[in-house]
Protein backbone atom coordinates (compact mmCIF):
# COMPACT_ATOMS: atom_id res chain seq x y z
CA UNK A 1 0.00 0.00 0.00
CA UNK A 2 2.52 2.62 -1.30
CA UNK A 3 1.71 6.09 0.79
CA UNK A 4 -0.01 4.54 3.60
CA UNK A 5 -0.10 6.73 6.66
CA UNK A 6 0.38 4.81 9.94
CA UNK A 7 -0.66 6.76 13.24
CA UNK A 8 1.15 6.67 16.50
CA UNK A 9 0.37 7.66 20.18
CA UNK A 10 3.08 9.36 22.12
CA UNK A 11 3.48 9.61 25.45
CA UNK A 12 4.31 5.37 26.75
CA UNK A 13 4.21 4.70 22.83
CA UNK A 14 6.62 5.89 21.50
CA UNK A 15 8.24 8.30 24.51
CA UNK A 16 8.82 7.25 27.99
CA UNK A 17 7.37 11.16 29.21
CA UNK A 18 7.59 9.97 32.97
CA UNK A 19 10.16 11.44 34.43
CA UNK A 20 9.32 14.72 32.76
CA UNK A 21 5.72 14.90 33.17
CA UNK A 22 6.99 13.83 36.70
CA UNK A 23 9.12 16.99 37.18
CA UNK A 24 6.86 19.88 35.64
CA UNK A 25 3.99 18.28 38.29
CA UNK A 26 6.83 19.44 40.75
CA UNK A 27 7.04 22.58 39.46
CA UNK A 28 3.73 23.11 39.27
CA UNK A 29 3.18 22.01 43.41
CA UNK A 30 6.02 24.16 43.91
CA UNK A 31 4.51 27.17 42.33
CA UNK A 32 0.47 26.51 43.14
CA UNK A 33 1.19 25.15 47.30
CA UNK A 34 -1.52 22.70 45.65
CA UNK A 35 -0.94 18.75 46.49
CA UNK A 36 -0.80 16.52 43.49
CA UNK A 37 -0.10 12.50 43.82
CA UNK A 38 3.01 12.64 41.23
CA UNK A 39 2.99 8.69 41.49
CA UNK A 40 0.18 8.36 40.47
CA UNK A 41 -0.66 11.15 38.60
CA UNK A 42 1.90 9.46 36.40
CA UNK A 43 1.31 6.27 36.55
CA UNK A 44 -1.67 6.80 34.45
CA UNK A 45 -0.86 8.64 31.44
CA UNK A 46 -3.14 8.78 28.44
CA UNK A 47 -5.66 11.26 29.24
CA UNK A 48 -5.78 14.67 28.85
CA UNK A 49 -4.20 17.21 31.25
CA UNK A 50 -7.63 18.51 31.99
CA UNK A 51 -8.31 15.15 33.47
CA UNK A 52 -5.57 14.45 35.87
CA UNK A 53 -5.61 18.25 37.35
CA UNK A 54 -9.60 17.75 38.08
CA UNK A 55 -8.27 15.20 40.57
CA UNK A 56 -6.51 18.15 42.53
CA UNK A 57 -7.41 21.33 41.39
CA UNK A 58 -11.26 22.70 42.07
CA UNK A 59 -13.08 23.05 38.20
CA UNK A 60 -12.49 26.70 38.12
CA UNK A 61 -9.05 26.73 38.52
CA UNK A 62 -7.77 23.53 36.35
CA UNK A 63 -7.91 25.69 33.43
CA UNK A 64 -5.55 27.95 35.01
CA UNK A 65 -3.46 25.11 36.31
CA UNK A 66 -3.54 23.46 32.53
CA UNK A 67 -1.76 26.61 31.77
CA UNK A 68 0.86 26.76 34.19
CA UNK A 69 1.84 23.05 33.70
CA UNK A 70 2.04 23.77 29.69
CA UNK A 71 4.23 26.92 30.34
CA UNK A 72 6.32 25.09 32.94
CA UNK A 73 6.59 21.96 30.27
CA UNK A 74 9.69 22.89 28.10
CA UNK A 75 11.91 23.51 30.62
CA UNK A 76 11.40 20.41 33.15
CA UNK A 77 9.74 18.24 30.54
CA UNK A 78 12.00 17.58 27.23
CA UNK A 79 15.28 16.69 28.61
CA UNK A 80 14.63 14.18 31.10
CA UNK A 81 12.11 11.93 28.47
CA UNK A 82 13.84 9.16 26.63
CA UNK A 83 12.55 6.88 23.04
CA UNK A 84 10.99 3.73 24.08
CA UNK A 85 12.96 0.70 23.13
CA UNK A 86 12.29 -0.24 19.16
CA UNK A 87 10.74 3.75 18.84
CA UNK A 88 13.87 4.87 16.15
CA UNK A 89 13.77 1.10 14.28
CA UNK A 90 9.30 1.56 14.36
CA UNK A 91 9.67 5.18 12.37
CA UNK A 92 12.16 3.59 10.30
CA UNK A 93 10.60 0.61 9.28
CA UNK A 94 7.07 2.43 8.46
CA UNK A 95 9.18 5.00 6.08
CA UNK A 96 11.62 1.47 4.88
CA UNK A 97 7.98 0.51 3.74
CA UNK A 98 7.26 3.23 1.60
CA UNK A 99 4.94 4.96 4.40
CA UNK A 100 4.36 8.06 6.62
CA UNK A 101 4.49 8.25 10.96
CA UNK A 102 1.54 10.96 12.24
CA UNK A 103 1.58 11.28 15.98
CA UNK A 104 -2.05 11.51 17.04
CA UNK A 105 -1.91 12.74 21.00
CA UNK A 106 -3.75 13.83 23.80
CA UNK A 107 -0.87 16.44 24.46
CA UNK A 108 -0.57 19.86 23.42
CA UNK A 109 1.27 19.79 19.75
CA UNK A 110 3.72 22.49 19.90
CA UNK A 111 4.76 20.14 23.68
CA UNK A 112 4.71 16.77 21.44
CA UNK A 113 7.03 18.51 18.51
CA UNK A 114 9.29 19.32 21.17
CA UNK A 115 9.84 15.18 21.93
CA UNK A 116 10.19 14.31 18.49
CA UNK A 117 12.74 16.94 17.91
CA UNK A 118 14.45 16.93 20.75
CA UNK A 119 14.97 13.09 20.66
CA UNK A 120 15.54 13.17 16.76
CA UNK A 121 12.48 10.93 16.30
CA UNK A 122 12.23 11.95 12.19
CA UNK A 123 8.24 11.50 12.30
CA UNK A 124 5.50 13.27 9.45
CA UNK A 125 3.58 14.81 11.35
CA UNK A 126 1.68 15.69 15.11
CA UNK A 127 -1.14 16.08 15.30
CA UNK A 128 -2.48 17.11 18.77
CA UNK A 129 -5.13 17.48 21.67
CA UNK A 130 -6.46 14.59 20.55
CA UNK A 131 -8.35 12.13 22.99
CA UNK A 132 -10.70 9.04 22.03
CA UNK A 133 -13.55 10.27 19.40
CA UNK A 134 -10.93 13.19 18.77
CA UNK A 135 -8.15 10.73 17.82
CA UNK A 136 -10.34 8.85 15.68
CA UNK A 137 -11.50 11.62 13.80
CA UNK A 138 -7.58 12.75 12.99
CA UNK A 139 -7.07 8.84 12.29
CA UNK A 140 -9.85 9.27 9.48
CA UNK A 141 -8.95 12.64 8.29
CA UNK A 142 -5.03 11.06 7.16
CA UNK A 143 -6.83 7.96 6.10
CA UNK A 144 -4.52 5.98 8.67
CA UNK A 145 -4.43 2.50 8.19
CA UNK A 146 -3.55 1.33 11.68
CA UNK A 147 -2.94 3.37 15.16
CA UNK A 148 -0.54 2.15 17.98
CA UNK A 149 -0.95 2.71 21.31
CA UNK A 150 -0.84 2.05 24.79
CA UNK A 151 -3.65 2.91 26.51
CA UNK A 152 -7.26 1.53 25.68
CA UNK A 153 -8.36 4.79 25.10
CA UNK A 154 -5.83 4.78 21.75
CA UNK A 155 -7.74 0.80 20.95
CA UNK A 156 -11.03 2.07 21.05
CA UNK A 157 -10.16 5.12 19.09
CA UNK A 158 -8.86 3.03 16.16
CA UNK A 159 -11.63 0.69 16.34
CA UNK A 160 -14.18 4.20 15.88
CA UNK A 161 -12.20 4.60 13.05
CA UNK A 162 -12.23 1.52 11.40
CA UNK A 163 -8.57 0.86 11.36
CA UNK A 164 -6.43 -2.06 12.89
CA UNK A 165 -5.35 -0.77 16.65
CA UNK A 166 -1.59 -2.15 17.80
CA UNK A 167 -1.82 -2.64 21.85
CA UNK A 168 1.64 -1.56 22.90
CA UNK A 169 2.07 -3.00 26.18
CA UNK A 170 4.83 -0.27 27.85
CA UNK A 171 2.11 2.12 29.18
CA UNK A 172 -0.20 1.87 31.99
CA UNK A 173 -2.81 -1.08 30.23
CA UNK A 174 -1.77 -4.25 30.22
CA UNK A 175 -2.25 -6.31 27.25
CA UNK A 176 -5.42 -8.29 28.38
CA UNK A 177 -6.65 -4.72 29.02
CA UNK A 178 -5.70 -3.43 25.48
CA UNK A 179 -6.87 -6.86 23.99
CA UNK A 180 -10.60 -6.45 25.39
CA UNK A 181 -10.73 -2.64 24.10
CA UNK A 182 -10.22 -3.54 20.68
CA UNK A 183 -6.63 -4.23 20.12
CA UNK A 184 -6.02 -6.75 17.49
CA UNK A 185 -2.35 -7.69 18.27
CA UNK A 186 -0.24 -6.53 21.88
CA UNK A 187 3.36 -6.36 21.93
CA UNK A 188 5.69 -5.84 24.61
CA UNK A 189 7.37 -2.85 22.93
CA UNK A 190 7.99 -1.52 19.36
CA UNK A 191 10.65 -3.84 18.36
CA UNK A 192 7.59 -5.93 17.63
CA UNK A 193 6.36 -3.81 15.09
CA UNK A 194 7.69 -5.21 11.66
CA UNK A 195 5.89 -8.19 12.48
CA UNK A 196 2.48 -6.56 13.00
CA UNK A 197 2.94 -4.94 9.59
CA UNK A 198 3.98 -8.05 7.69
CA UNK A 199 0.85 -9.60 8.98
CA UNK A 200 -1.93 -6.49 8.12
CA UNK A 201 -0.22 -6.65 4.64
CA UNK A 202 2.01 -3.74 5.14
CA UNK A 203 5.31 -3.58 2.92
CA UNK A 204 7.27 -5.38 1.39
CA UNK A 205 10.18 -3.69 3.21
CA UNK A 206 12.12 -1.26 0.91
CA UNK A 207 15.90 -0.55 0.77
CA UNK A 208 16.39 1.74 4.39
């Protein structure tokens, strides 16, 4: 399928945003006095910021907290975040097979373009504040043929959009989790992409 468009989540898929995300939730405690779980707040990325500050912040100040934490992002956030294992080999392989990455994310996408470059990740395109109906909308509008994620959220959202969804089992779902919300295939990390796209009919592999 020459110019197929494969979509990707970001955050646990193909970034390991912890200790990042981690440190601008310091920040923002140290700048608000307001308590925030860090542990766990991170321990279940995938939503959108909007949804995690509602656990801490009263409704009429998360927008104002969604703020701070976005302005506070580039300076705590970038540098600490690393590629998840197979992330490099994953873009390369979908571009090997005559294809294009888009990055479909709950995250702000001026924050997201700031992984990819700062990590050299060489993907097409972000697309962002995207979450569930919003993600399969995006996936429609590229005419994606597959999305790969980590959280349910990114299953169901390919399934709404009528594409194969690739369970990728280094976020906070585990893979009987991502199976039951649509995902046709789990793998432990990227590394097990090529297979996934030999078997949805994806290639053949071109010279890299």
């Amino acid at each position: 399928m020459p110019g197929f468009t494969l979509g990707f989540d970001l955050d646990m898929t193909l970034v390991d945003s912890r200790p990042g995300i981690a440190a601008t939730y310091h920040a923002l405690i140290a700048e608000t006095g307001v308590h925030i779980d860090v542990e766990a707040a991170v321990a279940r990325l995938g939503p959108p910021l909007e949804h995690e500050l509602a656990h801490w912040y009263p409704a009429d100040e998360v927008p104002e907290a969604v703020a701070r934490y976005r302005a506070l992002y580039p300076a705590h956030a970038i540098a600490p975040s690393r590629a998840l294992p197979g992330a490099f080999e994953a873009v390369a392989e979908v571009h090997a097979r005559g294809g294009r990455v888009l990055v479909v994310t709950a995250k702000k996408a001026e924050l997201a373009r700031l992984h990819v470059e700062h990590l050299g990740l060489p993907v097409d395109e972000v697309a962002g504040l995207a979450w569930q109906d919003g993600k399969a909308r995006r996936l429609r509008e590229a005419e994606a043929v597959g999305y790969v994620g980590d959280h349910v959220a990114d299953m169901a959202a390919a399934r709404a959009a009528g594409v194969p969804g690739l369970g990728v089992s280094t976020g906070p779902c585990t893979a009987d989790e991502l199976l039951a919300a649509g995902a046709g295939t789990v793998i432990a990390d990227l590394t097990g992409l090529p297979a996934w796209l030999d078997q949805i009919g994806l290639g053949p592999r071109g010279p890299v």
